[in-house]
PDB file of N, CA and C in Angstrom:
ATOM      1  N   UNK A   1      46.173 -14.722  22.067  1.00  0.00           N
ATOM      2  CA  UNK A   1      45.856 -15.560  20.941  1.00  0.00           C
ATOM      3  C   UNK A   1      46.158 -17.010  21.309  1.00  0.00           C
ATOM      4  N   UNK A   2      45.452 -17.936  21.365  1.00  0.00           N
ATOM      5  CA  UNK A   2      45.144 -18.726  21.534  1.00  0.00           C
ATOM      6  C   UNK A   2      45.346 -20.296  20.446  1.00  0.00           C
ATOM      7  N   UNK A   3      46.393 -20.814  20.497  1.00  0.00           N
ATOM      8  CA  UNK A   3      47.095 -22.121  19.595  1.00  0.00           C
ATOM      9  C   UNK A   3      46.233 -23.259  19.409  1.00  0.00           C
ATOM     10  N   UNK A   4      45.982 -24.077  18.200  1.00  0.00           N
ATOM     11  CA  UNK A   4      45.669 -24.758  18.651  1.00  0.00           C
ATOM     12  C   UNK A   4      46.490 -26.274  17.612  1.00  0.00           C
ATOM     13  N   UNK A   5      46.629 -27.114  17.324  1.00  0.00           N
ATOM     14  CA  UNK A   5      47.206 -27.900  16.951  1.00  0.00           C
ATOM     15  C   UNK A   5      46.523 -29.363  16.334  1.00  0.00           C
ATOM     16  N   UNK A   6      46.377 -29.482  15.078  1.00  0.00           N
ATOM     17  CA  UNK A   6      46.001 -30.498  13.828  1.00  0.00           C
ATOM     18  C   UNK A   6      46.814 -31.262  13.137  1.00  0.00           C
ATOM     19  N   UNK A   7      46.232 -32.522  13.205  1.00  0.00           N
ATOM     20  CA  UNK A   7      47.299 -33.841  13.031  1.00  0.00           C
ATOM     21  C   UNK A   7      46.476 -34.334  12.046  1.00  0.00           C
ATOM     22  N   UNK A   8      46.757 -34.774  10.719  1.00  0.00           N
ATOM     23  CA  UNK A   8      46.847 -35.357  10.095  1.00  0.00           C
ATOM     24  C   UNK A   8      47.101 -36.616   8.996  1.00  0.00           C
ATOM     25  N   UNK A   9      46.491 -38.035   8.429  1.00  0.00           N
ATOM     26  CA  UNK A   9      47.998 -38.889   7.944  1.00  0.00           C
ATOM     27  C   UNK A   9      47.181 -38.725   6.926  1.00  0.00           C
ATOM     28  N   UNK A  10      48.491 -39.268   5.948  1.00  0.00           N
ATOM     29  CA  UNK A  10      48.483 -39.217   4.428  1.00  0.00           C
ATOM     30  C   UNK A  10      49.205 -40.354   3.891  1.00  0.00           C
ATOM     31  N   UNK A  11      48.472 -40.989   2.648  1.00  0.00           N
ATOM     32  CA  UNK A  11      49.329 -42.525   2.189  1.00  0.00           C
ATOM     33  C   UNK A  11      50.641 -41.745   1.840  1.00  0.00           C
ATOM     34  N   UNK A  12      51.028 -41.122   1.785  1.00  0.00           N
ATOM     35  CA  UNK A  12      52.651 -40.665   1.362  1.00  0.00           C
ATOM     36  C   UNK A  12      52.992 -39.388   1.584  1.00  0.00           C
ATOM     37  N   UNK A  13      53.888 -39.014   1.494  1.00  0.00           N
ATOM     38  CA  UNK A  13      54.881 -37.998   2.579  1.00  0.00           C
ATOM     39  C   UNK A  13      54.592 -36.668   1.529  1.00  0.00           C
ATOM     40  N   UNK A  14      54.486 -37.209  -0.070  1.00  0.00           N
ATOM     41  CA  UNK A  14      54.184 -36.477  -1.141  1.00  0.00           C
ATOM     42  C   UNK A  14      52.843 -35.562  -1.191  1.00  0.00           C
ATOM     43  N   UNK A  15      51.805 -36.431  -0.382  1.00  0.00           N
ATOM     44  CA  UNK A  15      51.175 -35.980  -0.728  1.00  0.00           C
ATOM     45  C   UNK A  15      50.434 -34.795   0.751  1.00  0.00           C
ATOM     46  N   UNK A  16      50.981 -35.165   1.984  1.00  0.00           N
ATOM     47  CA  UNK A  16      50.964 -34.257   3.015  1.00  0.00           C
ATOM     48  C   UNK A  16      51.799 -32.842   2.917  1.00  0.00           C
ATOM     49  N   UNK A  17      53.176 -32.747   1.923  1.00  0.00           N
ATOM     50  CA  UNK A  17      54.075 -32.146   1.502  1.00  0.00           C
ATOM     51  C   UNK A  17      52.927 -30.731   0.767  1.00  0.00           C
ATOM     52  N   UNK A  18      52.237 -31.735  -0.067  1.00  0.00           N
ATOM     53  CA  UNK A  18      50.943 -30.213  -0.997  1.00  0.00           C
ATOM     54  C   UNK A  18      49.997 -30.252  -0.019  1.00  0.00           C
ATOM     55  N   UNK A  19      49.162 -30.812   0.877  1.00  0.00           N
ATOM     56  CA  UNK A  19      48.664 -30.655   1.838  1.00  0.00           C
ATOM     57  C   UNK A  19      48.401 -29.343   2.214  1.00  0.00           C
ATOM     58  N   UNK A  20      50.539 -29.539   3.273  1.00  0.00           N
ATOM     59  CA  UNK A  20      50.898 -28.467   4.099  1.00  0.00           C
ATOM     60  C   UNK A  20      51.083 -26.656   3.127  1.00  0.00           C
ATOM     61  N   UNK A  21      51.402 -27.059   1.742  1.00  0.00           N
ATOM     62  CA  UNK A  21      51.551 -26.184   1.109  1.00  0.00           C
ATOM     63  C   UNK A  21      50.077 -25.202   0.676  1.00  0.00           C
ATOM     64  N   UNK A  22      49.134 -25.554   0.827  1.00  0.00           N
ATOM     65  CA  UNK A  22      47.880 -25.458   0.581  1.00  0.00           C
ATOM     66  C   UNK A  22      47.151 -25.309   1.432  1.00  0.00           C
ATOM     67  N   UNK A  23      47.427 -25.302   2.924  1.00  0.00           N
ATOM     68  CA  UNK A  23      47.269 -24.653   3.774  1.00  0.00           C
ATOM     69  C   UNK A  23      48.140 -23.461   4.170  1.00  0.00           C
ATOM     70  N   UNK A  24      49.365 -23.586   3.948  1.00  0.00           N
ATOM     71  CA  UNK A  24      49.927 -22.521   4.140  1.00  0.00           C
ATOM     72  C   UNK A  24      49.362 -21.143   3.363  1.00  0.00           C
ATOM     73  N   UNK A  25      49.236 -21.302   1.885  1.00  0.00           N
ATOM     74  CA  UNK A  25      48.706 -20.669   0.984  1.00  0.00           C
ATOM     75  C   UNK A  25      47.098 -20.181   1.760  1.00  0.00           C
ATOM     76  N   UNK A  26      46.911 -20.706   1.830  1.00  0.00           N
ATOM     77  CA  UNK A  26      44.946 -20.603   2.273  1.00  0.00           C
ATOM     78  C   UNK A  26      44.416 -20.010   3.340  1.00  0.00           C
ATOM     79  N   UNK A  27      45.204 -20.432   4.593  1.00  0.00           N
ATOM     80  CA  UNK A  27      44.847 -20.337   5.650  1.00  0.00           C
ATOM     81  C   UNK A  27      45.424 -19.286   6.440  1.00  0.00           C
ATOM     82  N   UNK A  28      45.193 -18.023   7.017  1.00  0.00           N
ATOM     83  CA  UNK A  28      46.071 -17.698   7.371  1.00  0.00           C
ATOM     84  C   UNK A  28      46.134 -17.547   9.216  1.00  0.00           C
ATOM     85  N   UNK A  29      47.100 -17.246   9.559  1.00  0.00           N
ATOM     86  CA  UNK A  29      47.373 -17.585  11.183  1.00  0.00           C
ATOM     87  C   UNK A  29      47.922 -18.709  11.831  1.00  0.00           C
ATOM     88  N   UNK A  30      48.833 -19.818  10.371  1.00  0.00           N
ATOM     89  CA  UNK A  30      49.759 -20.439  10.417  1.00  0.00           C
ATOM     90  C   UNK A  30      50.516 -20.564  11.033  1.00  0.00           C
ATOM     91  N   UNK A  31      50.946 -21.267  12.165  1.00  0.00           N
ATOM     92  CA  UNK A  31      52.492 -20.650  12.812  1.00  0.00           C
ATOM     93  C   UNK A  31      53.214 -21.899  11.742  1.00  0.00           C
ATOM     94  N   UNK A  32      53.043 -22.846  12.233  1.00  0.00           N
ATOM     95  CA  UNK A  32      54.193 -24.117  11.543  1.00  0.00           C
ATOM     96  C   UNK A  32      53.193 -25.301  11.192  1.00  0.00           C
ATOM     97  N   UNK A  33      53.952 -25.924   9.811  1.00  0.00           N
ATOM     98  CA  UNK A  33      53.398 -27.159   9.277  1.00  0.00           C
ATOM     99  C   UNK A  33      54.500 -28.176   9.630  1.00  0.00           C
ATOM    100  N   UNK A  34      54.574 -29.319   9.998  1.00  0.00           N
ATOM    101  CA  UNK A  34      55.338 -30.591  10.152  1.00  0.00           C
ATOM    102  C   UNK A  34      55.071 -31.917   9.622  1.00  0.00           C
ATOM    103  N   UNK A  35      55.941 -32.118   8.512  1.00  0.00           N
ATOM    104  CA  UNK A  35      55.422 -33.720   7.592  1.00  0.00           C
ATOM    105  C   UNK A  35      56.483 -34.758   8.234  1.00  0.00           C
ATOM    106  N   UNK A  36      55.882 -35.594   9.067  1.00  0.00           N
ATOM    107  CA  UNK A  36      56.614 -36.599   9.602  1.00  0.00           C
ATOM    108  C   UNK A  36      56.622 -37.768   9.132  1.00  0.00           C
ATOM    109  N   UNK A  37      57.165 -38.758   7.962  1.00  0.00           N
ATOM    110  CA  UNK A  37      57.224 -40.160   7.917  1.00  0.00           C
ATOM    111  C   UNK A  37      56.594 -40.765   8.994  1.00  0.00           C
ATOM    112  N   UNK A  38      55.592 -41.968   8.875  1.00  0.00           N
ATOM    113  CA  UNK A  38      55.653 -43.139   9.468  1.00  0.00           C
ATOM    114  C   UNK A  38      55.764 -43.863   9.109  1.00  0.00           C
ATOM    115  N   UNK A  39      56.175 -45.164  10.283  1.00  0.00           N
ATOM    116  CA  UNK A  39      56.595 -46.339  10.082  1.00  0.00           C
ATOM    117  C   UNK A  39      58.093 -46.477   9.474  1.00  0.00           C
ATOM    118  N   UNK A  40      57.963 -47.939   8.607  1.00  0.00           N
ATOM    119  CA  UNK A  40      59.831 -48.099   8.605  1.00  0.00           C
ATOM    120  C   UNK A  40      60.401 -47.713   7.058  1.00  0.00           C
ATOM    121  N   UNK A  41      61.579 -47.341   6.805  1.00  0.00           N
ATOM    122  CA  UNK A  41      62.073 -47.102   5.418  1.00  0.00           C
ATOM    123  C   UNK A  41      61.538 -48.314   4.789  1.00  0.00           C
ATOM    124  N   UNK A  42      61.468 -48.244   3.406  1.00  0.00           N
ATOM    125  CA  UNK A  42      62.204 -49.589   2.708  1.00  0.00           C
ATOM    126  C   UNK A  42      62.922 -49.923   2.692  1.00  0.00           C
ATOM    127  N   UNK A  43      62.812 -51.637   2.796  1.00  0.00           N
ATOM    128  CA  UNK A  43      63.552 -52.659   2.154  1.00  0.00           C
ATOM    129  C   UNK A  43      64.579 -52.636   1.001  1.00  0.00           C
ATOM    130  N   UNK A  44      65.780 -52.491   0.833  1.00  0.00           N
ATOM    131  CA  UNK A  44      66.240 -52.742  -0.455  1.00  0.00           C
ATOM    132  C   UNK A  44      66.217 -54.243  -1.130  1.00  0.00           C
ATOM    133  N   UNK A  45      65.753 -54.341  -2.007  1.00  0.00           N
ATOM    134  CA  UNK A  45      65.475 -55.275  -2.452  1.00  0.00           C
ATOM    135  C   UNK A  45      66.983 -55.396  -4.308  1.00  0.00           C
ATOM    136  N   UNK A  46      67.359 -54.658  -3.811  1.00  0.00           N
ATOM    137  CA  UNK A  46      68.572 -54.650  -5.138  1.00  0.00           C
ATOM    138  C   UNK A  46      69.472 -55.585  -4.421  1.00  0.00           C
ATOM    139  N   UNK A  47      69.658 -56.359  -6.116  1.00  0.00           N
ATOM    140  CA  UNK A  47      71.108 -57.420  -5.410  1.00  0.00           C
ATOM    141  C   UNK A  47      69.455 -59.014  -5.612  1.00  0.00           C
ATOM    142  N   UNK A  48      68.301 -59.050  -5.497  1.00  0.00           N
ATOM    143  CA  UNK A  48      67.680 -59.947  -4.694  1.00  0.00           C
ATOM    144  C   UNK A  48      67.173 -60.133  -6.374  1.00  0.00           C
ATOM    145  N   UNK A  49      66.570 -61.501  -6.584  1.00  0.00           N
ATOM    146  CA  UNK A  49      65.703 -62.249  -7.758  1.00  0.00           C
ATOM    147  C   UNK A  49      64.186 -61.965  -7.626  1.00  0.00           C
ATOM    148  N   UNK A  50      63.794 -61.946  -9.182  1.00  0.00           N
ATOM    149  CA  UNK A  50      62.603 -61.488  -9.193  1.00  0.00           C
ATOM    150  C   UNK A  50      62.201 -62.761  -9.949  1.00  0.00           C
ATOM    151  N   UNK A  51      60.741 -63.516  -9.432  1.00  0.00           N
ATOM    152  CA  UNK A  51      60.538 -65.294 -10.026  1.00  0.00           C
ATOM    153  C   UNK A  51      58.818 -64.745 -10.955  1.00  0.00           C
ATOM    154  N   UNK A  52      58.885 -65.354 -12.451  1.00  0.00           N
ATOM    155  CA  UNK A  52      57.701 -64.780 -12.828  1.00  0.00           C
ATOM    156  C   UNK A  52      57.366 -66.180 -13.376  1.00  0.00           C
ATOM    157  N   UNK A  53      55.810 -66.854 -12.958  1.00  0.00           N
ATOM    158  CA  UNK A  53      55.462 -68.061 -13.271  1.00  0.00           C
ATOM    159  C   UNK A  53      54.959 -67.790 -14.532  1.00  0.00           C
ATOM    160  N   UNK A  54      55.186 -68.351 -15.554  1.00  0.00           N
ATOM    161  CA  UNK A  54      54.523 -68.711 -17.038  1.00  0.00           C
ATOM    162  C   UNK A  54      53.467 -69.240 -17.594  1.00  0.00           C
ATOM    163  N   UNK A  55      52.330 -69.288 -17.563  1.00  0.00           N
ATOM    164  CA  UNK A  55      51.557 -70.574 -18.071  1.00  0.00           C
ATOM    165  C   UNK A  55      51.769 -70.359 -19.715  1.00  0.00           C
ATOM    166  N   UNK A  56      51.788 -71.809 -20.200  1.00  0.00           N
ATOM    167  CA  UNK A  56      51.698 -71.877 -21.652  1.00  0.00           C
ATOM    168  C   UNK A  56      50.654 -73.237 -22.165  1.00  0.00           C
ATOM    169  N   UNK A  57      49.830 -72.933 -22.560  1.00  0.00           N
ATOM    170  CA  UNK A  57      48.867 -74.080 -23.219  1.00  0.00           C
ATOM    171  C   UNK A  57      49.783 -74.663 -24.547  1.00  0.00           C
ATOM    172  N   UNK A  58      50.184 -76.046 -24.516  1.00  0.00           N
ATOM    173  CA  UNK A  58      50.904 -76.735 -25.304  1.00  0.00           C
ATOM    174  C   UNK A  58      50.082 -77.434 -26.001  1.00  0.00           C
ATOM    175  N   UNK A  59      49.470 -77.274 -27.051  1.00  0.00           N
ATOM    176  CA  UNK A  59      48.686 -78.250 -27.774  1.00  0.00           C
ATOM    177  C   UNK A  59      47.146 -78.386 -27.690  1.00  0.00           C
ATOM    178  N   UNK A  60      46.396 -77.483 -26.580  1.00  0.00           N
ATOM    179  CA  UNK A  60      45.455 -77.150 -26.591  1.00  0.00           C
ATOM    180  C   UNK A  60      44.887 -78.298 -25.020  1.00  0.00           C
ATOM    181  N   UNK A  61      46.013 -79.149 -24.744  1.00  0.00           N
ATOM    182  CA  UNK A  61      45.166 -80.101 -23.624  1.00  0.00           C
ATOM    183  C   UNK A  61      46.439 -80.324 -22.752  1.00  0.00           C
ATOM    184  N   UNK A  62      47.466 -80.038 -22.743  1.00  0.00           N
ATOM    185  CA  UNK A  62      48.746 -80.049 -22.285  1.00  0.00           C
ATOM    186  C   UNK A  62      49.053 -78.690 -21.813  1.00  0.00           C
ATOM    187  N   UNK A  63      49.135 -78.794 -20.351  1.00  0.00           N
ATOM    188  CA  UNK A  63      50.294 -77.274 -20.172  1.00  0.00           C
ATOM    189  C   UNK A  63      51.141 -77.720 -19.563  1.00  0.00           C
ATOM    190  N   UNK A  64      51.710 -76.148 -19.873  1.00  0.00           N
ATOM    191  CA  UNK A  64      53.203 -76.484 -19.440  1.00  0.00           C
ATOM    192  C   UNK A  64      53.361 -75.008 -18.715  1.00  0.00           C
ATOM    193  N   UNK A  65      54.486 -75.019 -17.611  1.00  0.00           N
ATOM    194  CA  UNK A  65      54.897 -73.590 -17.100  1.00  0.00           C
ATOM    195  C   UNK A  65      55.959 -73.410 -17.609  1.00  0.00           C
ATOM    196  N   UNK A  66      56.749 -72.138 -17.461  1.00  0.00           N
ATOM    197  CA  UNK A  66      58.406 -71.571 -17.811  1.00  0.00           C
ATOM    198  C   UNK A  66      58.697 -70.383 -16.388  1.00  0.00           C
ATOM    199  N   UNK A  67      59.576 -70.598 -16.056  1.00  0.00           N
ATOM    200  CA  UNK A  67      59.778 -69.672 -15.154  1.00  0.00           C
ATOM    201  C   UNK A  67      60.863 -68.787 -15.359  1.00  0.00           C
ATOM    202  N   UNK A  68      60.554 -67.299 -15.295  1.00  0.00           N
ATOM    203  CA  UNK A  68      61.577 -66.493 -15.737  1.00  0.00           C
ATOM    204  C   UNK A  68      62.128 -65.825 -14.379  1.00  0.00           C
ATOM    205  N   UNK A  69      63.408 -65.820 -14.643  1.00  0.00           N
ATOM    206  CA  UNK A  69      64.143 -65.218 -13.076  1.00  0.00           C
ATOM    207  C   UNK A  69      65.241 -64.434 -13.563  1.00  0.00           C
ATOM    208  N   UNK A  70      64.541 -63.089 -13.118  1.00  0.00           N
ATOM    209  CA  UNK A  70      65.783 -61.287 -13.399  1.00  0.00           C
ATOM    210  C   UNK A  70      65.627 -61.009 -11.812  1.00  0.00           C
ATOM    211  N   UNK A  71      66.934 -60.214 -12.332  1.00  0.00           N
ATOM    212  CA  UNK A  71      67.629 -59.772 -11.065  1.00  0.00           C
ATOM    213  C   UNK A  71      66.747 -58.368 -10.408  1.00  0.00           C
ATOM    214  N   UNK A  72      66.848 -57.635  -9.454  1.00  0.00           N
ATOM    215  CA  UNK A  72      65.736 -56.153  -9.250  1.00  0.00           C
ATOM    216  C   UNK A  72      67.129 -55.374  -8.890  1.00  0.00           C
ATOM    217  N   UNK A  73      66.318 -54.167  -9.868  1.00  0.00           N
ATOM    218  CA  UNK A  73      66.960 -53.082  -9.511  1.00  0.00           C
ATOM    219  C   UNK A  73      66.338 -52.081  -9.873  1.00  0.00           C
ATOM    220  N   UNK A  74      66.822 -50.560  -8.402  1.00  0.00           N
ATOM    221  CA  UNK A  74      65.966 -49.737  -8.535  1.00  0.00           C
ATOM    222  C   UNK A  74      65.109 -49.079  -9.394  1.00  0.00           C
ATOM    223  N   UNK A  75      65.242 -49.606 -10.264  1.00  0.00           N
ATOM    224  CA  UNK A  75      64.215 -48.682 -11.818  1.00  0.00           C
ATOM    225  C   UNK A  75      63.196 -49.726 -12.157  1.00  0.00           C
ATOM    226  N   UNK A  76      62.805 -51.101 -11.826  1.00  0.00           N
ATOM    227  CA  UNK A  76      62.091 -51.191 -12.058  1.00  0.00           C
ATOM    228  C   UNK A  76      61.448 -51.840 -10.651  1.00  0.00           C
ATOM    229  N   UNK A  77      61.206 -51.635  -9.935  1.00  0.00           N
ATOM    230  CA  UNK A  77      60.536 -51.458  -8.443  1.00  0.00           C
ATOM    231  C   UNK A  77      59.228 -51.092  -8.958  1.00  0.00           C
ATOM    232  N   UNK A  78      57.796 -52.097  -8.542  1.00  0.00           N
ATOM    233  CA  UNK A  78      56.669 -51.116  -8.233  1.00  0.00           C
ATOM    234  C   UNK A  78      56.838 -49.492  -7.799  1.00  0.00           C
ATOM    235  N   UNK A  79      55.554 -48.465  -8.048  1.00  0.00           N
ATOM    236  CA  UNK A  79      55.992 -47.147  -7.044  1.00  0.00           C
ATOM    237  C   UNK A  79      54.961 -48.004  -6.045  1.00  0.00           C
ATOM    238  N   UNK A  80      54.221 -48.679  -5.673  1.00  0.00           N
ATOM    239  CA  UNK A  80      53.666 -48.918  -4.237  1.00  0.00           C
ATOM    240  C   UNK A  80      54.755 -49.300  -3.282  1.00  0.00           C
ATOM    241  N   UNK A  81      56.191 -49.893  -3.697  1.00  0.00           N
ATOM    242  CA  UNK A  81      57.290 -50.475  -2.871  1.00  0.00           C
ATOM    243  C   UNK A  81      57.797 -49.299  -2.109  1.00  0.00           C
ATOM    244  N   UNK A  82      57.742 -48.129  -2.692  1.00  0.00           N
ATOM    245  CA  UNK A  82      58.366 -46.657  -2.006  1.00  0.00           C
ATOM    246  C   UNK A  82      57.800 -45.947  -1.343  1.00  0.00           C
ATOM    247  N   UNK A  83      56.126 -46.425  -1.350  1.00  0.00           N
ATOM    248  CA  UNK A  83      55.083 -45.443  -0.557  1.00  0.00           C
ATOM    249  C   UNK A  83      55.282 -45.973   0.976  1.00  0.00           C
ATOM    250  N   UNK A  84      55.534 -44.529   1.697  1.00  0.00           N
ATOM    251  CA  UNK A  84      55.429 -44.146   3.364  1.00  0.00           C
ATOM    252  C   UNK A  84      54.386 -43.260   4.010  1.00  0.00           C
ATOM    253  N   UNK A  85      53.699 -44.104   4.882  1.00  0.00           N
ATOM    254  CA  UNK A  85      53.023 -43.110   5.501  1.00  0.00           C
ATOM    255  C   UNK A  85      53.363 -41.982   5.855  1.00  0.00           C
ATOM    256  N   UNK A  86      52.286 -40.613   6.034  1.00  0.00           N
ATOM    257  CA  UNK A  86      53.050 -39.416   6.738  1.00  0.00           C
ATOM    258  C   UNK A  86      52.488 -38.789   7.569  1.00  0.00           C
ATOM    259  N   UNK A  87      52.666 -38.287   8.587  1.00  0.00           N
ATOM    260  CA  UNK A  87      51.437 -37.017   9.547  1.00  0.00           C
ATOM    261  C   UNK A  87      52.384 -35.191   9.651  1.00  0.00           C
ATOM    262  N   UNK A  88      51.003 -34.960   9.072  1.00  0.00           N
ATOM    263  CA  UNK A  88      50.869 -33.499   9.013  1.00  0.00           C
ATOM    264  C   UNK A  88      50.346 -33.245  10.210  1.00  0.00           C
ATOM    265  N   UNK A  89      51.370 -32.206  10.539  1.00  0.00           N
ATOM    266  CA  UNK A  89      51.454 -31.286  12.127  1.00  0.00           C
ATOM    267  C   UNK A  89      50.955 -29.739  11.712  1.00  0.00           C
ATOM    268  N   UNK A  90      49.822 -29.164  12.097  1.00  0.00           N
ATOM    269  CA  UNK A  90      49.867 -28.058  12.243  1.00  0.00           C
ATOM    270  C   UNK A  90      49.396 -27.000  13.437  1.00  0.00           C
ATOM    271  N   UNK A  91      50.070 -26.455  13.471  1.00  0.00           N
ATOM    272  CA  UNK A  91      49.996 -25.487  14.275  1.00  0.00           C
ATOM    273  C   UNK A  91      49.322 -24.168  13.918  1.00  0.00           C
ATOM    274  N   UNK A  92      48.035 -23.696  14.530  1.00  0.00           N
ATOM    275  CA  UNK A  92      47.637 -22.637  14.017  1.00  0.00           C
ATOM    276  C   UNK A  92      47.027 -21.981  15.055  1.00  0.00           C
ATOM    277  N   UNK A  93      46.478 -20.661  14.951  1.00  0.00           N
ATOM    278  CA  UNK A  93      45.096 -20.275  16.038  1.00  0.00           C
ATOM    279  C   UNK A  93      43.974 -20.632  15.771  1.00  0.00           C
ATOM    280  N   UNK A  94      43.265 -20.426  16.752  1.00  0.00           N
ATOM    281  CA  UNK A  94      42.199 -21.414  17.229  1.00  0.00           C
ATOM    282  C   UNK A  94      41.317 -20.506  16.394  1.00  0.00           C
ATOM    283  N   UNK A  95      41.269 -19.520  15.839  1.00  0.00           N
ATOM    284  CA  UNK A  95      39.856 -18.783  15.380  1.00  0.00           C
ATOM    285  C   UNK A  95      39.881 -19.507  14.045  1.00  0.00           C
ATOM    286  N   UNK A  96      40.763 -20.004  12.667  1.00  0.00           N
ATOM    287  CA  UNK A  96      41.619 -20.428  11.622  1.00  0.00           C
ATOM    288  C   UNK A  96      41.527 -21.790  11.268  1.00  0.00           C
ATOM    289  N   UNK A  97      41.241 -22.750  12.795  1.00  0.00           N
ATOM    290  CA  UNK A  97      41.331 -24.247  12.635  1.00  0.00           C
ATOM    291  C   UNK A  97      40.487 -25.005  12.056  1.00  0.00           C
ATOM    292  N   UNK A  98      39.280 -23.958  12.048  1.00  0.00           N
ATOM    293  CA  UNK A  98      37.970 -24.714  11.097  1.00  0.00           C
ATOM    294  C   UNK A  98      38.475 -25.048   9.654  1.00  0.00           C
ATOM    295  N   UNK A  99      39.164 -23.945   9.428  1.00  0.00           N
ATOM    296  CA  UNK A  99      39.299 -23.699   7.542  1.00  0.00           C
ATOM    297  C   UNK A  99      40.857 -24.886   7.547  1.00  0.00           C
ATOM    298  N   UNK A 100      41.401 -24.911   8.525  1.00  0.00           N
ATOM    299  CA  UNK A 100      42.894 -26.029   8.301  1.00  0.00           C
ATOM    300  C   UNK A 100      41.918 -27.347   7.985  1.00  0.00           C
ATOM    301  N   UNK A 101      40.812 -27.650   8.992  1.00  0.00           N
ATOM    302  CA  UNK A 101      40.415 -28.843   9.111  1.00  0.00           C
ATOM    303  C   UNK A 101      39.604 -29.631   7.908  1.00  0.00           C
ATOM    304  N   UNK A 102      39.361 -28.125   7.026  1.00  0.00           N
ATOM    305  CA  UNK A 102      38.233 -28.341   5.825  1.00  0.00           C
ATOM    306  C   UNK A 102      39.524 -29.176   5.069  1.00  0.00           C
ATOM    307  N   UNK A 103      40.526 -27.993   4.787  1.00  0.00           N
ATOM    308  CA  UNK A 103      41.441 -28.383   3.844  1.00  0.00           C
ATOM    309  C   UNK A 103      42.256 -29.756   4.393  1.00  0.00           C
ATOM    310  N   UNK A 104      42.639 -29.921   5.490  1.00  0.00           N
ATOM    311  CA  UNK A 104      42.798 -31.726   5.555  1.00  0.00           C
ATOM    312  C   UNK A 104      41.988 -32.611   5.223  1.00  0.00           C
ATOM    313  N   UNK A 105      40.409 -32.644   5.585  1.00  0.00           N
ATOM    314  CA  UNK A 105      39.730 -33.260   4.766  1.00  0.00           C
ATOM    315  C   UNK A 105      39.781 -33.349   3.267  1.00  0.00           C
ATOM    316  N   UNK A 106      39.496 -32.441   2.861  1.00  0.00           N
ATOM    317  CA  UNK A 106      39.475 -32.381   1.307  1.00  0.00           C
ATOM    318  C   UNK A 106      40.790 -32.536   0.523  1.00  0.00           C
ATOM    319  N   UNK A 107      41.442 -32.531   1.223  1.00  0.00           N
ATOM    320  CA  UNK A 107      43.440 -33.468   0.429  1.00  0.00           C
ATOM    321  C   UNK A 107      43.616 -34.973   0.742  1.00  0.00           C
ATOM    322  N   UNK A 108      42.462 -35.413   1.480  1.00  0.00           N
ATOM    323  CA  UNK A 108      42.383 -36.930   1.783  1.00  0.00           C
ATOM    324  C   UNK A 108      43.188 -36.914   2.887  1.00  0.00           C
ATOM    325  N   UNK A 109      43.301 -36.470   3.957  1.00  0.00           N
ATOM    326  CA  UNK A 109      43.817 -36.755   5.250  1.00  0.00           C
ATOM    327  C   UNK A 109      42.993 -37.867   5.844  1.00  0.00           C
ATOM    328  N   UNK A 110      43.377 -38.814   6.486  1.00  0.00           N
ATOM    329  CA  UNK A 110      42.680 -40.014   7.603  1.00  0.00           C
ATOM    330  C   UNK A 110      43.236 -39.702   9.008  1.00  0.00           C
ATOM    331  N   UNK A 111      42.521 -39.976   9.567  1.00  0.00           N
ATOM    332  CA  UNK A 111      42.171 -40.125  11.086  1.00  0.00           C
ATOM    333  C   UNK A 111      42.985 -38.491  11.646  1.00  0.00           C
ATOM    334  N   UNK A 112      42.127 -37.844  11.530  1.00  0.00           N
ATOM    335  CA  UNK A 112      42.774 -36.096  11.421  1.00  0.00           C
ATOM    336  C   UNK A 112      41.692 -35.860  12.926  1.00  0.00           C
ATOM    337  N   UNK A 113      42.591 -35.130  13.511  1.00  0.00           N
ATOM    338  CA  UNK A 113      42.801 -34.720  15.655  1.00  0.00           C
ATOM    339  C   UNK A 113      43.033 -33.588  15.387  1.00  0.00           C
ATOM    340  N   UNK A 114      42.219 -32.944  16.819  1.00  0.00           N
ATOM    341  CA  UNK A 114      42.605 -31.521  17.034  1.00  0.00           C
ATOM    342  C   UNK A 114      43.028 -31.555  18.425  1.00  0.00           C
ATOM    343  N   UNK A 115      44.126 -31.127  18.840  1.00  0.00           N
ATOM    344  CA  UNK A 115      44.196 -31.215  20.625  1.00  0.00           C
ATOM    345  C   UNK A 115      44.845 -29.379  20.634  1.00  0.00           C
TER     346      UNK A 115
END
């Protein structure tokens, strides 16, 4: 029996996580799924100022700005600040890899390899 091996990325680790689960479920002749982070953690940005410019029309021909400045902390973070790339590793037999490759496509996998 004969291995063959499918790589995968995904905008977030979340979403290679149901991916791999949905192949596991589906496909069978699975040996192993692998969700690897890429690239770097986040930034903490707690402790750091958050600057929000104001416009205000004063009188209908007059503006004026106000600038508001709060502090950040983890609860109110964009969720785009937490998103990590991820690559899905799978390992399967080679008779099986057609049906892995459907289902990476169709979960939104990018730039998806077979070696």
């Amino acid at each position: 029996m004969e291995l063959c091996r499918l790589r995968g990325e995904y905008e977030a680790v979340e979403l290679a996580e149901l991916a791999a689960g949905r192949i596991r479920r589906s496909v069978r002749g699975v040996q192993r799924t692998l969700v690897q982070p890429i690239g770097k953690a986040v930034q903490s940005l707690v402790g750091k100022q958050h600057y929000t410019l104001l416009p205000a029309n004063m009188r209908m021909s007059n503006y004026q700005t106000a600038v508001m400045v709060s502090d950040i902390s983890d609860d109110i973070l964009p969720e785009p600040m937490y998103r990590r790339t991820a690559e899905l590793l799978i390992l399967c037999d080679k008779e099986t890899a057609g049906a892995a490759e459907a289902i990476l496509h169709a979960t939104g996998a990018m730039k998806v390899r077979k070696s």
